[in-house]
C-alpha atoms as a PDB file:
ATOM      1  CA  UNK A   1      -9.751  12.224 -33.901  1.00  0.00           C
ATOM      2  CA  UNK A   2      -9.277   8.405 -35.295  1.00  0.00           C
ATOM      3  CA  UNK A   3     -10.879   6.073 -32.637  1.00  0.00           C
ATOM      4  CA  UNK A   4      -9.189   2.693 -31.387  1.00  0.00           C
ATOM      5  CA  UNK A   5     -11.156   0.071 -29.926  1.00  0.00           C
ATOM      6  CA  UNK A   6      -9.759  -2.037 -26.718  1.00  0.00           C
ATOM      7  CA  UNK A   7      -9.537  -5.383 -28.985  1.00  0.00           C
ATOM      8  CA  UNK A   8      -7.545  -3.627 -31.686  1.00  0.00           C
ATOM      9  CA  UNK A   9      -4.900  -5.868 -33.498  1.00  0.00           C
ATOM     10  CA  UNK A  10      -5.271  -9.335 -33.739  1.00  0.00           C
ATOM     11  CA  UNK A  11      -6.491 -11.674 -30.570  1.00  0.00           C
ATOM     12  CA  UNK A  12      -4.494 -15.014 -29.641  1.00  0.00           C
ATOM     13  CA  UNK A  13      -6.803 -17.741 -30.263  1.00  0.00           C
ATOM     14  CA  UNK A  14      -9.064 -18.435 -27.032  1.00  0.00           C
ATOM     15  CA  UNK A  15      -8.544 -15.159 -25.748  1.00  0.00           C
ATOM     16  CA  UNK A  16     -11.653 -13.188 -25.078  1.00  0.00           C
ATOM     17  CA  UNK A  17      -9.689 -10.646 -22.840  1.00  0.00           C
ATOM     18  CA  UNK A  18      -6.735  -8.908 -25.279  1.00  0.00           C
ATOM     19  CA  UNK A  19      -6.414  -5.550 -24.418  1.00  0.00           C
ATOM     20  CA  UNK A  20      -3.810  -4.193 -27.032  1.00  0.00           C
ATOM     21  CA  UNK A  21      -3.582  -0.093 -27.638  1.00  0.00           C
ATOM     22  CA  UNK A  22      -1.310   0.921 -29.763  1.00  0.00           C
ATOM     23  CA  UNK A  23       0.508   4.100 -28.200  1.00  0.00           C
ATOM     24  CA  UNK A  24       1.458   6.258 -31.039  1.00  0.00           C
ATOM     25  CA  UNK A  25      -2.588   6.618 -32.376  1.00  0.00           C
ATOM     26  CA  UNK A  26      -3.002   8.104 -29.302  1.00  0.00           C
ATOM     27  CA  UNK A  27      -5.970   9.807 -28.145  1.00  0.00           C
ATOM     28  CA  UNK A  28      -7.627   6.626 -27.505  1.00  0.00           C
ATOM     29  CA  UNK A  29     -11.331   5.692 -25.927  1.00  0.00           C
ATOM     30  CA  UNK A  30     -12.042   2.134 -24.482  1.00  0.00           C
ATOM     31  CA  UNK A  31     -14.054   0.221 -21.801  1.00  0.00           C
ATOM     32  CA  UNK A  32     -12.451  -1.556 -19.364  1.00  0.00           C
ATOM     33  CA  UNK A  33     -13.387  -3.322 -15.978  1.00  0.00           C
ATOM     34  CA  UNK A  34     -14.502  -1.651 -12.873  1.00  0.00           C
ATOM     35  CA  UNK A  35     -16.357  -3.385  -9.945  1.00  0.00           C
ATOM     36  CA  UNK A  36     -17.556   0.087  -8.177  1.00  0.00           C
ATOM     37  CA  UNK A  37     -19.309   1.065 -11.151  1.00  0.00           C
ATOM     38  CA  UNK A  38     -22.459   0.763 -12.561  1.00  0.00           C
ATOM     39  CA  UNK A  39     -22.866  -2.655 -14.821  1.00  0.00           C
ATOM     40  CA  UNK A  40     -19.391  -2.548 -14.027  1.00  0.00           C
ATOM     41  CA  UNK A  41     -17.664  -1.006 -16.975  1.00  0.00           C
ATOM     42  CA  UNK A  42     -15.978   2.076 -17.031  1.00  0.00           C
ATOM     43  CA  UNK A  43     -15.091   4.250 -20.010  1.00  0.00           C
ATOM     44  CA  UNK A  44     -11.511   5.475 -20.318  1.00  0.00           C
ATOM     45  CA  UNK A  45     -10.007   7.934 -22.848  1.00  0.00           C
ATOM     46  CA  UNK A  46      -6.525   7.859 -23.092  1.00  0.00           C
ATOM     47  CA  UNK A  47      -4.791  11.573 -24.078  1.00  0.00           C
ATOM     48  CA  UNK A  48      -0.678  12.182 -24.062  1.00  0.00           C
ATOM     49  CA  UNK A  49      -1.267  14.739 -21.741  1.00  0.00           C
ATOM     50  CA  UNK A  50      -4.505  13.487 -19.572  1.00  0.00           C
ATOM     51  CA  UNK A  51      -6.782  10.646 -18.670  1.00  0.00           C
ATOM     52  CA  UNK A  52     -10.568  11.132 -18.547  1.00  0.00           C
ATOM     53  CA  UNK A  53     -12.264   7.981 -16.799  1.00  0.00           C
ATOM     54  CA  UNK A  54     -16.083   8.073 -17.028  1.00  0.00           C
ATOM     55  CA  UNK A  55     -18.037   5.933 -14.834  1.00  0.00           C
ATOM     56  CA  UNK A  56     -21.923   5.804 -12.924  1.00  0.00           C
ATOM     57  CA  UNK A  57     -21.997   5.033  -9.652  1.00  0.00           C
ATOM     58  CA  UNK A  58     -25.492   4.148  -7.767  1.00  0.00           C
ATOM     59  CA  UNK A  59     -26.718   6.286 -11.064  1.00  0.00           C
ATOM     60  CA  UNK A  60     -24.607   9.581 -10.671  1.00  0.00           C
ATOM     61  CA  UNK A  61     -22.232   9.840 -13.732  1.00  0.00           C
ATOM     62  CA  UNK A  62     -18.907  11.203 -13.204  1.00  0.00           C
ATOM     63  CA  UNK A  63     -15.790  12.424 -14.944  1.00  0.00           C
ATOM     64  CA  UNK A  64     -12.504  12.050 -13.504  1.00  0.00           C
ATOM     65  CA  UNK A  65      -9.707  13.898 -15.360  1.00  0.00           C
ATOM     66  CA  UNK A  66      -5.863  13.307 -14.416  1.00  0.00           C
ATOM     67  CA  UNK A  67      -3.008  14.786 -15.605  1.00  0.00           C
ATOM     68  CA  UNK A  68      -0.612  11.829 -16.766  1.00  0.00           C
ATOM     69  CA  UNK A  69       2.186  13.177 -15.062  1.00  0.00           C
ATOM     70  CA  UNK A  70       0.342  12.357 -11.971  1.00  0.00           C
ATOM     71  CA  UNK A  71       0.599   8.624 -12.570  1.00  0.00           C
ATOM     72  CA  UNK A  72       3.754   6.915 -11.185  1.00  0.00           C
ATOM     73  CA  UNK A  73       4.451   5.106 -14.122  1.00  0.00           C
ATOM     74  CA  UNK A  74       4.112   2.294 -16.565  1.00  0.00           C
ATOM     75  CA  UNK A  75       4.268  -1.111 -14.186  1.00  0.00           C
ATOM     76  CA  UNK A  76       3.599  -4.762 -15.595  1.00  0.00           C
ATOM     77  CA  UNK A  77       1.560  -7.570 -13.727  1.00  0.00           C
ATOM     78  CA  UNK A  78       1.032 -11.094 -14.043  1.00  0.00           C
ATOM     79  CA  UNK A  79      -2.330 -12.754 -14.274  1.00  0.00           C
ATOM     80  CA  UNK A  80      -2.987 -16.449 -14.764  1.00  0.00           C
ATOM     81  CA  UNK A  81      -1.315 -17.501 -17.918  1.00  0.00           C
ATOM     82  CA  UNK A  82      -0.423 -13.873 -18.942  1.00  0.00           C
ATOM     83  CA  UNK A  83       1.207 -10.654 -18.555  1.00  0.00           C
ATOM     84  CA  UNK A  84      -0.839  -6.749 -17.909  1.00  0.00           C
ATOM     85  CA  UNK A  85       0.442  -3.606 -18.397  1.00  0.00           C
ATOM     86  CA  UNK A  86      -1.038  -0.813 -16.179  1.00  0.00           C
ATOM     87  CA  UNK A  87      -0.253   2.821 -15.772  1.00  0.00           C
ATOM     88  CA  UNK A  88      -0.131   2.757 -12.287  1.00  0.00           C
ATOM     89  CA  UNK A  89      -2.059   5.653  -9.983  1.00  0.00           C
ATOM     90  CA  UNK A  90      -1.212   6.475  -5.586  1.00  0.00           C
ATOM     91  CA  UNK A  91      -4.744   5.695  -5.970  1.00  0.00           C
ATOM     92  CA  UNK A  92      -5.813   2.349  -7.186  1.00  0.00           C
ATOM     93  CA  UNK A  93      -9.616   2.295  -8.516  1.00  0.00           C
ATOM     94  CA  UNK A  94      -7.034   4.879 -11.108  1.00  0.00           C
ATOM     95  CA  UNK A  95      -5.327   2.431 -12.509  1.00  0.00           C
ATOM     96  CA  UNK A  96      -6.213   2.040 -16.098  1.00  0.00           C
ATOM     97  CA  UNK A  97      -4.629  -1.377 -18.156  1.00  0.00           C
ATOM     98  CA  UNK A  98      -2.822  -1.184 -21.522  1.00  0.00           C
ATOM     99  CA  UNK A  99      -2.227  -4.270 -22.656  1.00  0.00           C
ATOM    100  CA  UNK A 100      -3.053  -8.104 -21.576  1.00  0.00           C
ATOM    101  CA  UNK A 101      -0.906 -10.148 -23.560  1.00  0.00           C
ATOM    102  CA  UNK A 102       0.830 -13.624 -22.783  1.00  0.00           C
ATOM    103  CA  UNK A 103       3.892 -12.787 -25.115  1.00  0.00           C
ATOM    104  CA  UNK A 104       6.317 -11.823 -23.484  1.00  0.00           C
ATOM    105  CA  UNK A 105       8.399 -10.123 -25.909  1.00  0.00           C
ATOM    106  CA  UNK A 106       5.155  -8.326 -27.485  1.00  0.00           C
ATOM    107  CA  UNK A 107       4.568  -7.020 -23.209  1.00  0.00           C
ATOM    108  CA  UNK A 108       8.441  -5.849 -22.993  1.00  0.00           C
ATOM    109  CA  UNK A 109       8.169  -3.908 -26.445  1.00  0.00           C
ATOM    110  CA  UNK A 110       5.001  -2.306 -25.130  1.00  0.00           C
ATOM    111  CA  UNK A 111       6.198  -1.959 -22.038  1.00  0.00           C
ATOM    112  CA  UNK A 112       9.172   0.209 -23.494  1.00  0.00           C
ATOM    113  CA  UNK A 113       6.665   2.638 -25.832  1.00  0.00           C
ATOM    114  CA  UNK A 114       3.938   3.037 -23.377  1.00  0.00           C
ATOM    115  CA  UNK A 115       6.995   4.295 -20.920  1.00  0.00           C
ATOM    116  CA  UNK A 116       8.988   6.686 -23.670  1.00  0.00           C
ATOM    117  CA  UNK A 117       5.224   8.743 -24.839  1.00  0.00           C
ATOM    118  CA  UNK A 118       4.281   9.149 -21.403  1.00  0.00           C
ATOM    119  CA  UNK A 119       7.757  10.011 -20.184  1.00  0.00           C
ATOM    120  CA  UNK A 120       6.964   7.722 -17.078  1.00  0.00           C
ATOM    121  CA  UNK A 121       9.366   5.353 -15.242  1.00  0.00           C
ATOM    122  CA  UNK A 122       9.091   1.237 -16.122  1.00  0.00           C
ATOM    123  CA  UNK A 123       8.114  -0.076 -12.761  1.00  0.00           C
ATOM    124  CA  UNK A 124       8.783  -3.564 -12.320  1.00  0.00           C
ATOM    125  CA  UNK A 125       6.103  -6.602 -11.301  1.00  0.00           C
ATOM    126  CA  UNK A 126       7.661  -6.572  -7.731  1.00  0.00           C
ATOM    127  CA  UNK A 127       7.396  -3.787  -6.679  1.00  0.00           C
ATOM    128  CA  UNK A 128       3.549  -3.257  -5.402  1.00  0.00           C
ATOM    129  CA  UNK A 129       2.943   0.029  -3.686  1.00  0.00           C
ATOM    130  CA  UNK A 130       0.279   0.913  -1.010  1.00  0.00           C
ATOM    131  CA  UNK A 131      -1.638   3.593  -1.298  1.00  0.00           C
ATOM    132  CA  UNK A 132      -0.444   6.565   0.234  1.00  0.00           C
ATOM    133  CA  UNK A 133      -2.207   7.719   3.667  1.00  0.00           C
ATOM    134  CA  UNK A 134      -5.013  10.333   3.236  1.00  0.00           C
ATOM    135  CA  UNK A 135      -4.148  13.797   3.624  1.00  0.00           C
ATOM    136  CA  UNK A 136      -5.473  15.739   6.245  1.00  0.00           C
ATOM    137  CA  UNK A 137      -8.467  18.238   4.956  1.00  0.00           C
ATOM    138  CA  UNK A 138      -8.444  21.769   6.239  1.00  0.00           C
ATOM    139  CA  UNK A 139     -10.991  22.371   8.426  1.00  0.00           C
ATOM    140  CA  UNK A 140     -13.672  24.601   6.559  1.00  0.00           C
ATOM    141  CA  UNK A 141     -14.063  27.118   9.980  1.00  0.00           C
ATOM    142  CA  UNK A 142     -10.189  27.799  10.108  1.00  0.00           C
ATOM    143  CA  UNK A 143     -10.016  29.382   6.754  1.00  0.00           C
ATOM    144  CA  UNK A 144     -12.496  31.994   8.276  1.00  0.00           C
ATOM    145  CA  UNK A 145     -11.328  32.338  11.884  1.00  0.00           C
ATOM    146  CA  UNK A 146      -8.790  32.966  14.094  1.00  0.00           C
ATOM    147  CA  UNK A 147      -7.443  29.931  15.819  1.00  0.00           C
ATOM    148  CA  UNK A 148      -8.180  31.185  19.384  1.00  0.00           C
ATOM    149  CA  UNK A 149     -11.659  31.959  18.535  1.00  0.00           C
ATOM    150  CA  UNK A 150     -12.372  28.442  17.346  1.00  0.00           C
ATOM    151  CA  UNK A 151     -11.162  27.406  20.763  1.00  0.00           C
ATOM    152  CA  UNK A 152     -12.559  30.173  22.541  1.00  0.00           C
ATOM    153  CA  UNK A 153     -15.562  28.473  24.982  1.00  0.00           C
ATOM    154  CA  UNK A 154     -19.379  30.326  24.501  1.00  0.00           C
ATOM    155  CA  UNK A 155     -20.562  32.468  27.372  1.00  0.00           C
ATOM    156  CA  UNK A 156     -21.685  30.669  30.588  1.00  0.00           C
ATOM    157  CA  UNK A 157     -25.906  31.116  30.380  1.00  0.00           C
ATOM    158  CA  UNK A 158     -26.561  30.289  33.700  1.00  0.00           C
ATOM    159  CA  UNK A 159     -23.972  33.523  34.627  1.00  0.00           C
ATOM    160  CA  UNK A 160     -27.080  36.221  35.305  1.00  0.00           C
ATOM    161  CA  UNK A 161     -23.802  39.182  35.587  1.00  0.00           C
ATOM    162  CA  UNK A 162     -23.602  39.052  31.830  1.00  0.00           C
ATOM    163  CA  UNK A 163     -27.251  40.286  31.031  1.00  0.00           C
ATOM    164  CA  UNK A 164     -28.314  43.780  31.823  1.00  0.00           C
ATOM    165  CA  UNK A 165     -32.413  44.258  31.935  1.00  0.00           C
ATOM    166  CA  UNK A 166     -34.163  46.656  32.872  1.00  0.00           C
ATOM    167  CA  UNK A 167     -31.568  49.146  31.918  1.00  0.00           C
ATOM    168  CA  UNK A 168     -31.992  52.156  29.878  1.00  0.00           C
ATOM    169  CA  UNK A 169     -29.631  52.911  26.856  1.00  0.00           C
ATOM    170  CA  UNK A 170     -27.296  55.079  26.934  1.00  0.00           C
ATOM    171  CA  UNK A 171     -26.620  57.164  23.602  1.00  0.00           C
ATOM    172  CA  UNK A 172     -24.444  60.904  22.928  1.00  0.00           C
ATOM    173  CA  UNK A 173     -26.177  63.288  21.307  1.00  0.00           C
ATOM    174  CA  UNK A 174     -24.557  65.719  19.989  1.00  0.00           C
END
Protein backbone atom coordinates (compact mmCIF):
# COMPACT_ATOMS: atom_id res chain seq x y z
CA UNK A 1 0.00 0.00 0.00
CA UNK A 2 1.71 3.45 -1.39
CA UNK A 3 0.91 6.19 1.24
CA UNK A 4 -0.28 9.87 0.27
CA UNK A 5 0.16 12.61 2.54
CA UNK A 6 -2.75 15.45 2.96
CA UNK A 7 -0.29 18.23 1.34
CA UNK A 8 0.46 16.06 -1.68
CA UNK A 9 1.00 18.02 -5.02
CA UNK A 10 2.15 21.32 -5.06
CA UNK A 11 0.73 24.21 -2.48
CA UNK A 12 -0.37 27.80 -3.87
CA UNK A 13 1.97 30.17 -2.44
CA UNK A 14 0.70 31.40 1.16
CA UNK A 15 -1.33 28.52 1.62
CA UNK A 16 -0.64 26.54 4.72
CA UNK A 17 -4.07 24.68 4.43
CA UNK A 18 -4.05 22.65 0.75
CA UNK A 19 -5.65 19.59 1.16
CA UNK A 20 -5.22 17.87 -2.35
CA UNK A 21 -5.74 13.76 -2.61
CA UNK A 22 -5.45 12.46 -5.59
CA UNK A 23 -8.39 9.82 -6.08
CA UNK A 24 -7.06 7.16 -8.27
CA UNK A 25 -3.87 6.26 -5.56
CA UNK A 26 -6.48 5.45 -3.47
CA UNK A 27 -6.20 3.85 -0.24
CA UNK A 28 -5.14 6.98 1.29
CA UNK A 29 -4.23 7.99 5.20
CA UNK A 30 -4.25 11.72 6.35
CA UNK A 31 -4.93 14.04 9.36
CA UNK A 32 -7.39 16.40 9.21
CA UNK A 33 -9.27 18.80 11.70
CA UNK A 34 -11.56 17.77 14.41
CA UNK A 35 -12.57 19.98 17.44
CA UNK A 36 -14.12 16.90 19.62
CA UNK A 37 -10.97 15.19 19.55
CA UNK A 38 -8.06 14.97 21.42
CA UNK A 39 -5.26 17.78 20.33
CA UNK A 40 -7.80 18.08 17.85
CA UNK A 41 -6.66 16.05 14.91
CA UNK A 42 -8.19 13.14 13.66
CA UNK A 43 -6.71 10.44 11.45
CA UNK A 44 -8.65 9.41 8.35
CA UNK A 45 -7.93 6.56 5.88
CA UNK A 46 -9.59 6.81 2.82
CA UNK A 47 -10.53 3.09 1.07
CA UNK A 48 -12.88 2.77 -2.34
CA UNK A 49 -15.01 0.74 -0.43
CA UNK A 50 -14.77 2.22 3.37
CA UNK A 51 -13.66 5.04 5.59
CA UNK A 52 -11.83 4.35 8.87
CA UNK A 53 -11.66 7.68 11.04
CA UNK A 54 -9.44 7.30 14.13
CA UNK A 55 -9.71 9.73 16.82
CA UNK A 56 -9.15 10.02 21.10
CA UNK A 57 -11.61 11.48 22.87
CA UNK A 58 -11.08 12.52 26.77
CA UNK A 59 -8.20 9.64 26.16
CA UNK A 60 -10.37 6.66 24.81
CA UNK A 61 -9.21 5.89 21.18
CA UNK A 62 -11.72 4.90 18.76
CA UNK A 63 -12.24 3.53 15.28
CA UNK A 64 -15.10 4.42 13.27
CA UNK A 65 -15.49 2.40 10.04
CA UNK A 66 -18.20 3.43 7.28
CA UNK A 67 -19.09 1.92 4.33
CA UNK A 68 -18.79 4.70 1.50
CA UNK A 69 -21.97 3.94 0.15
CA UNK A 70 -23.32 5.29 3.31
CA UNK A 71 -22.16 8.81 2.54
CA UNK A 72 -24.61 10.98 0.52
CA UNK A 73 -22.20 12.15 -1.76
CA UNK A 74 -19.42 14.34 -2.97
CA UNK A 75 -20.70 18.18 -2.04
CA UNK A 76 -18.39 21.39 -2.47
CA UNK A 77 -18.21 24.40 0.07
CA UNK A 78 -16.90 27.73 0.12
CA UNK A 79 -14.54 29.07 2.72
CA UNK A 80 -12.99 32.52 2.77
CA UNK A 81 -11.09 32.97 -0.40
CA UNK A 82 -11.52 29.27 -1.47
CA UNK A 83 -13.42 26.33 -2.42
CA UNK A 84 -13.69 22.53 -0.11
CA UNK A 85 -14.67 19.45 -1.25
CA UNK A 86 -16.29 17.11 1.37
CA UNK A 87 -17.83 13.71 1.16
CA UNK A 88 -20.72 14.54 2.93
CA UNK A 89 -22.19 12.10 5.97
CA UNK A 90 -26.41 12.30 7.68
CA UNK A 91 -24.03 12.75 10.39
CA UNK A 92 -21.73 15.68 10.42
CA UNK A 93 -18.60 15.19 12.90
CA UNK A 94 -18.43 12.28 9.50
CA UNK A 95 -17.68 14.47 7.16
CA UNK A 96 -14.19 14.02 5.95
CA UNK A 97 -12.62 17.00 3.29
CA UNK A 98 -10.89 16.20 -0.03
CA UNK A 99 -9.62 19.00 -1.33
CA UNK A 100 -9.22 22.91 -0.30
CA UNK A 101 -8.31 24.61 -3.31
CA UNK A 102 -9.12 28.28 -4.57
CA UNK A 103 -9.05 27.15 -8.34
CA UNK A 104 -11.89 26.73 -9.44
CA UNK A 105 -11.40 24.68 -12.39
CA UNK A 106 -8.77 22.38 -10.40
CA UNK A 107 -12.22 22.00 -7.52
CA UNK A 108 -14.73 21.15 -10.59
CA UNK A 109 -12.20 18.50 -12.09
CA UNK A 110 -11.91 17.01 -8.62
CA UNK A 111 -15.15 17.43 -7.94
CA UNK A 112 -16.04 15.19 -11.08
CA UNK A 113 -13.31 12.16 -10.08
CA UNK A 114 -13.93 12.12 -6.44
CA UNK A 115 -17.85 11.63 -7.61
CA UNK A 116 -17.20 8.83 -10.61
CA UNK A 117 -14.68 6.33 -7.94
CA UNK A 118 -17.06 6.62 -5.28
CA UNK A 119 -20.10 6.27 -7.49
CA UNK A 120 -21.71 9.12 -5.30
CA UNK A 121 -23.98 11.99 -6.48
CA UNK A 122 -22.22 15.79 -6.99
CA UNK A 123 -24.15 17.73 -4.44
CA UNK A 124 -24.11 21.27 -4.99
CA UNK A 125 -22.84 24.27 -2.38
CA UNK A 126 -26.59 25.12 -1.77
CA UNK A 127 -27.91 22.62 -0.80
CA UNK A 128 -27.00 22.13 3.15
CA UNK A 129 -28.79 19.27 4.79
CA UNK A 130 -29.73 18.81 8.53
CA UNK A 131 -29.05 16.02 10.15
CA UNK A 132 -31.58 13.53 10.16
CA UNK A 133 -33.68 13.04 13.57
CA UNK A 134 -32.39 10.22 15.86
CA UNK A 135 -33.93 6.98 15.56
CA UNK A 136 -35.77 5.58 18.21
CA UNK A 137 -33.66 2.67 20.19
CA UNK A 138 -35.48 -0.49 21.09
CA UNK A 139 -36.03 -0.77 24.45
CA UNK A 140 -33.55 -3.52 25.84
CA UNK A 141 -36.67 -5.25 28.17
CA UNK A 142 -39.01 -5.64 25.02
CA UNK A 143 -36.71 -7.90 23.17
CA UNK A 144 -37.19 -10.27 26.24
CA UNK A 145 -40.83 -9.75 27.22
CA UNK A 146 -44.13 -9.71 26.32
CA UNK A 147 -45.60 -6.29 25.92
CA UNK A 148 -48.38 -6.79 28.54
CA UNK A 149 -45.99 -7.95 31.05
CA UNK A 150 -43.87 -4.83 30.79
CA UNK A 151 -47.08 -3.00 31.54
CA UNK A 152 -48.38 -5.40 33.85
CA UNK A 153 -48.39 -3.41 37.58
CA UNK A 154 -46.35 -5.57 40.65
CA UNK A 155 -48.52 -7.11 43.32
CA UNK A 156 -50.14 -4.73 45.88
CA UNK A 157 -47.80 -5.49 49.35
CA UNK A 158 -49.97 -4.00 51.63
CA UNK A 159 -52.82 -6.78 50.16
CA UNK A 160 -52.29 -9.46 53.31
CA UNK A 161 -54.93 -12.07 50.89
CA UNK A 162 -51.95 -12.75 48.70
CA UNK A 163 -49.60 -14.36 51.41
CA UNK A 164 -50.44 -17.66 52.96
CA UNK A 165 -48.43 -18.37 56.49
CA UNK A 166 -48.77 -20.62 58.62
CA UNK A 167 -49.93 -23.08 56.08
CA UNK A 168 -48.70 -26.48 55.54
CA UNK A 169 -47.67 -27.72 51.97
CA UNK A 170 -49.46 -29.66 50.19
CA UNK A 171 -47.56 -32.37 47.97
CA UNK A 172 -49.00 -36.02 46.01
CA UNK A 173 -47.26 -38.81 46.75
CA UNK A 174 -47.59 -41.36 44.83
Amino acid sequence: MRRQTATSGINPAGSSRALRLDPHSLPVRFDAHDTRADGGVRNIELHRERVVLRRAVSGMQMAINVRVSDFLGVALRGIDDAQMLVLVHRDPSLTIPLCVSSDREEIAAAWQMWSEIFALPQMPEDKTREPSPRRRRRNAIRARRPKFLVRRRAGDPLNPASVHRGEREIIARE
